[in-house]
Protein backbone atom coordinates (compact mmCIF):
# COMPACT_ATOMS: atom_id res chain seq x y z
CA UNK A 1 89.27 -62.68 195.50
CA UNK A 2 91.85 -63.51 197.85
CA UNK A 3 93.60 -67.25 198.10
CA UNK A 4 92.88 -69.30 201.11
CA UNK A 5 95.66 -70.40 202.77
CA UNK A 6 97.54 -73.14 201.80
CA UNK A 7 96.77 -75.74 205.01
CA UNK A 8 93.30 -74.18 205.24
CA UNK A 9 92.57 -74.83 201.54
CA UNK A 10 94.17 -78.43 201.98
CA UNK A 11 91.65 -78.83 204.90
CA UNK A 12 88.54 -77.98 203.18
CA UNK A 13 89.51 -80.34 200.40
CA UNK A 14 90.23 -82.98 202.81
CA UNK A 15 86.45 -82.40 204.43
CA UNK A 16 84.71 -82.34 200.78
CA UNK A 17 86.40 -85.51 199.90
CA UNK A 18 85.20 -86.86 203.52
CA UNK A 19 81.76 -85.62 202.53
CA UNK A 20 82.03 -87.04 199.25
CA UNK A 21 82.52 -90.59 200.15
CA UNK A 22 79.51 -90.21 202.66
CA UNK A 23 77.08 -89.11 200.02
CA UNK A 24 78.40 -91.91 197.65
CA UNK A 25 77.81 -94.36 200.50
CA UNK A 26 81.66 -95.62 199.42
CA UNK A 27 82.50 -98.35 201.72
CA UNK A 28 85.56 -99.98 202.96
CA UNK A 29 87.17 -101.82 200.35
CA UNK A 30 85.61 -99.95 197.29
CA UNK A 31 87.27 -97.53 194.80
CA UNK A 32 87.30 -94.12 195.07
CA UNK A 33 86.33 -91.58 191.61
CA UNK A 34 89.76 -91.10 189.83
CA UNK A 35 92.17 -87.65 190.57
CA UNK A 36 90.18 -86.32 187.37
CA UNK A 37 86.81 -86.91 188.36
CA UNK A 38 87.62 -85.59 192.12
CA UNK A 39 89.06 -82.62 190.69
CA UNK A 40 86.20 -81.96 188.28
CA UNK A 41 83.29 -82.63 191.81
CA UNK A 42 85.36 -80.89 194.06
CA UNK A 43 86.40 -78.10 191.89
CA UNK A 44 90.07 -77.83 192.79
CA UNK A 45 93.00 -78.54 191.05
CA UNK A 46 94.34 -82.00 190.41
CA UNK A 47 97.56 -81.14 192.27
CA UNK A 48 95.49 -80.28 195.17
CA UNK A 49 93.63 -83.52 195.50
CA UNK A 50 96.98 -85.69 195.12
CA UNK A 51 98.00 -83.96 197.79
CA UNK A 52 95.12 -84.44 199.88
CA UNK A 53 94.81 -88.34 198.99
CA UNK A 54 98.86 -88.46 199.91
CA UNK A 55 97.82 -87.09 203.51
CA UNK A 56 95.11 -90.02 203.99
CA UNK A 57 97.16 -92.82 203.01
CA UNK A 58 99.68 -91.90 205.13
CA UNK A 59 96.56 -91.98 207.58
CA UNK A 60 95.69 -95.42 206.36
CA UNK A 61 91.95 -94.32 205.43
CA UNK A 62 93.09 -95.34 201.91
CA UNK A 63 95.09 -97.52 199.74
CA UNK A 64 96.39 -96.87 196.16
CA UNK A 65 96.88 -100.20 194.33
CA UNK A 66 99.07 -100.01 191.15
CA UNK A 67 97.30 -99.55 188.46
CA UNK A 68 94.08 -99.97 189.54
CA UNK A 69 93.38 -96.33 191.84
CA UNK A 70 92.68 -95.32 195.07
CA UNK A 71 90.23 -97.52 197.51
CA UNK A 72 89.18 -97.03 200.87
CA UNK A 73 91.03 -99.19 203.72
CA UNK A 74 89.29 -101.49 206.04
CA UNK A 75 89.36 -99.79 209.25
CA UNK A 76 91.45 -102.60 210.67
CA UNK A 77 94.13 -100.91 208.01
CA UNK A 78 94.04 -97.44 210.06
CA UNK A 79 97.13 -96.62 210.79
CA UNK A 80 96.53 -93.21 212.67
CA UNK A 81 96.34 -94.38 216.35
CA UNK A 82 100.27 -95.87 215.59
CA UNK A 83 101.32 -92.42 213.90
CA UNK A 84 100.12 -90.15 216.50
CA UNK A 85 101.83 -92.42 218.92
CA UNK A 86 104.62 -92.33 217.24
CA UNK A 87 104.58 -88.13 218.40
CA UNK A 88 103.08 -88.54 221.62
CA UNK A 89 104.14 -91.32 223.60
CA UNK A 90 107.94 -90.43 223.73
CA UNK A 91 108.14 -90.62 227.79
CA UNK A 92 106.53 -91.06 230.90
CA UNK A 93 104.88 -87.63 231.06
CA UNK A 94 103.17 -88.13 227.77
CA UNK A 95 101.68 -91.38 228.62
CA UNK A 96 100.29 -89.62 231.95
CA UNK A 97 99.13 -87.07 230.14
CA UNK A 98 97.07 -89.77 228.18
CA UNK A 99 95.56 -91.30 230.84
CA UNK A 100 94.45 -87.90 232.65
CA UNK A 101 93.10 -86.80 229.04
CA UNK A 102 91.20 -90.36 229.12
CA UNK A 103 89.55 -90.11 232.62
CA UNK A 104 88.09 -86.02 231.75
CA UNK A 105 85.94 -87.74 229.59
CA UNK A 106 84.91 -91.01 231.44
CA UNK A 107 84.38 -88.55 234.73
CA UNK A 108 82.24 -86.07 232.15
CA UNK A 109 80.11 -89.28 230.81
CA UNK A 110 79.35 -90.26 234.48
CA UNK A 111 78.43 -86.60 235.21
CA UNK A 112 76.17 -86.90 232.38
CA UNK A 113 74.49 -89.86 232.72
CA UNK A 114 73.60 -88.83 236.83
CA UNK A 115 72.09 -86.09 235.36
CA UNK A 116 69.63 -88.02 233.02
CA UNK A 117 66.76 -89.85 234.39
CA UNK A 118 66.83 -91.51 231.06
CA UNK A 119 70.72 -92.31 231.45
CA UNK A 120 70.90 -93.56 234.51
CA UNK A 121 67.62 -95.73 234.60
CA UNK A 122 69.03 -98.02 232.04
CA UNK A 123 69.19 -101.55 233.09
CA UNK A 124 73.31 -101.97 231.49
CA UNK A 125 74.08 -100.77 234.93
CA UNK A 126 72.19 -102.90 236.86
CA UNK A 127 73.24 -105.79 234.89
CA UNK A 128 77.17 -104.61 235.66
CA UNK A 129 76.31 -104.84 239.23
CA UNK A 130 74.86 -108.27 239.08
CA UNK A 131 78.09 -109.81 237.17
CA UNK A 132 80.21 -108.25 239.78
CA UNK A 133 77.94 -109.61 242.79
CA UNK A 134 78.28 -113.14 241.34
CA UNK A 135 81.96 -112.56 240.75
CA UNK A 136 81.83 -113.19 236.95
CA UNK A 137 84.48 -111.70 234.90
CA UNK A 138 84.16 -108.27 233.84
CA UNK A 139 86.85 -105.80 231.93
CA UNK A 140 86.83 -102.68 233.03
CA UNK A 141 87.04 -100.87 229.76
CA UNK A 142 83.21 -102.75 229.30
CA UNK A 143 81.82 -100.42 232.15
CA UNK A 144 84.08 -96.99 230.84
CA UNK A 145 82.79 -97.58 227.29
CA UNK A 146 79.14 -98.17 228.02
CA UNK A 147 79.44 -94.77 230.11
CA UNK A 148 80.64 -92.65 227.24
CA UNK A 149 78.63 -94.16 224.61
CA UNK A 150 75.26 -93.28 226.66
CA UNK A 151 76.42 -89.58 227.38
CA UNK A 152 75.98 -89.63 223.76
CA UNK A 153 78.75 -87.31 222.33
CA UNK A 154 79.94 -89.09 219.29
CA UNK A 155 83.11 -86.80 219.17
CA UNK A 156 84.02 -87.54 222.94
CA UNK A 157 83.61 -91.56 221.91
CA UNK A 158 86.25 -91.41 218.86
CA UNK A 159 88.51 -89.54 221.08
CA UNK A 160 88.10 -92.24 223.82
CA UNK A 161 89.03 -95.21 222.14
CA UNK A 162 91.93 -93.52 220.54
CA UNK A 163 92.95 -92.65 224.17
CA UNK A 164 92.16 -96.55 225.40
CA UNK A 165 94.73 -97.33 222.93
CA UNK A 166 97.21 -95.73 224.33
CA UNK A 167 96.56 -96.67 227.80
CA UNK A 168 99.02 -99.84 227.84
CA UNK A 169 95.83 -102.48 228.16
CA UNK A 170 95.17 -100.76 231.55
CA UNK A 171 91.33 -101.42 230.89
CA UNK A 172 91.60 -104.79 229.33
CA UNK A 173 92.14 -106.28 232.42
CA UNK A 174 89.48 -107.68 234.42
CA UNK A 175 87.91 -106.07 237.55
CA UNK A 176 90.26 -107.34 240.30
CA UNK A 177 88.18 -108.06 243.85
CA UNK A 178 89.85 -105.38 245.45
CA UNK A 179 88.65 -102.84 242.45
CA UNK A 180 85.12 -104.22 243.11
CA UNK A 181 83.65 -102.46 246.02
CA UNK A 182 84.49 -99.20 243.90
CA UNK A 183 82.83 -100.03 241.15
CA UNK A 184 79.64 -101.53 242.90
CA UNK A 185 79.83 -98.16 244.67
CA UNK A 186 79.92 -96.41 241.46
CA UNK A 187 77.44 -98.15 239.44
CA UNK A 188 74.84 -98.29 242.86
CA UNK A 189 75.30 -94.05 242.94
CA UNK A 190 75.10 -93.68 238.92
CA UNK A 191 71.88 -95.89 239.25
CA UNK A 192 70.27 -93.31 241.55
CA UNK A 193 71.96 -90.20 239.87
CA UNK A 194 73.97 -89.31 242.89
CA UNK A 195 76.92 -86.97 240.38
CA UNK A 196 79.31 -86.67 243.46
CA UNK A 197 79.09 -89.98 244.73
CA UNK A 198 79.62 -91.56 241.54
CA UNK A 199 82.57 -89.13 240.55
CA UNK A 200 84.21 -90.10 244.19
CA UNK A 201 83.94 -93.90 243.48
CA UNK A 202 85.30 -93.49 240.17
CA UNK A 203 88.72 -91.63 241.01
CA UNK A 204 88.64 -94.57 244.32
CA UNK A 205 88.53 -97.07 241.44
CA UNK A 206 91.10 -95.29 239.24
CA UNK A 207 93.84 -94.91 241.82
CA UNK A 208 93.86 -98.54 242.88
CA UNK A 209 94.53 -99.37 239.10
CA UNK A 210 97.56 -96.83 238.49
């Protein structure tokens, strides 16, 4: 039988031990089965499974204490959003490239939402529209994160908030008055599933806050 590839062998192991701590409902903070014992589930060689542990500290998704094994790290430990800056925020061009990256996916949740009946009935954006009417404070990253959370694509929300991390606190800020009228705009079309509308508002609103 032929031998996987090195970096496709070290992936699989990677997504067993993933698996792994999901069926042994391992939480943050507790230890992991030793290099023996993962060798012996897993069915690869010890070697192999340093290796792949290595890989995930250096991802901060788990600690080895000495002398005591391998746990897995609070997610307030994760140090992956600060690597993969490290690589991709090196000028000006990258961190544009961020934000357009960002906005496919906030325009594809909108798009998504004024397609649903279900989606855009939901009283979070009527509420939105209220706060803004009586001027109380509202981020902007509150209305962008409600949107891709209801589209409902986990994948597309982990890639989001990796993205809003990059984005230089753009979206912590509070909705400004001149923002508002987009954003009342926006919220009013996604409430009666109007896709174009909605969209047009939204890229209104984004190019006041560039």
């Amino acid at each position: 039988m032929e031998e996987k590839p090195a970096k496709k062998r070290f992936i699989q192991i990677v997504k067993q031990l993933h698996d792994l701590i999901a069926e042994q409902n391992i939480q943050e903070g507790q230890k992991l089965p030793s290099e023996r014992v993962l060798s012996e589930q897993l069915q690869v060689g010890r070697s192999s499974v340093r290796e792949a542990l290595r890989s995930l500290e250096l991802l901060g998704l788990i600690e080895t204490r000495h002398g005591g094994g391998t746990y897995l790290a609070s997610m307030k430990q994760h140090q992956f959003v600060e690597i993969v800056g490290s690589f991709i925020l090196q000028d000006e061009k990258s961190i544009a490239d961020v934000h357009a990256t960002r906005q496919m996916h906030e325009k594809e949740a909108i798009r998504i939402i004024c397609q649903s009946p279900v989606f855009y009935a939901l009283p979070i954006w009527e509420s939105f529209f209220v706060k803004l009417e009586l001027g109380e404070a509202l981020k902007r990253e509150d209305i962008l994160r409600e949107c891709i959370v209801i589209s409902g694509n986990r994948l597309s929300l982990k890639i989001w908030l990796q993205l809003l991390a990059f984005s230089d606190k753009l979206l912590a800020t509070d909705i400004t008055a001149e923002e508002k009228r987009e954003v009342k705009t926006l919220l009013a079309s996604m409430q009666m599933g109007y896709s174009q509308e909605a969209l047009d508002a939204y890229e209104n609103w984004m190019a006041i806050i560039k």
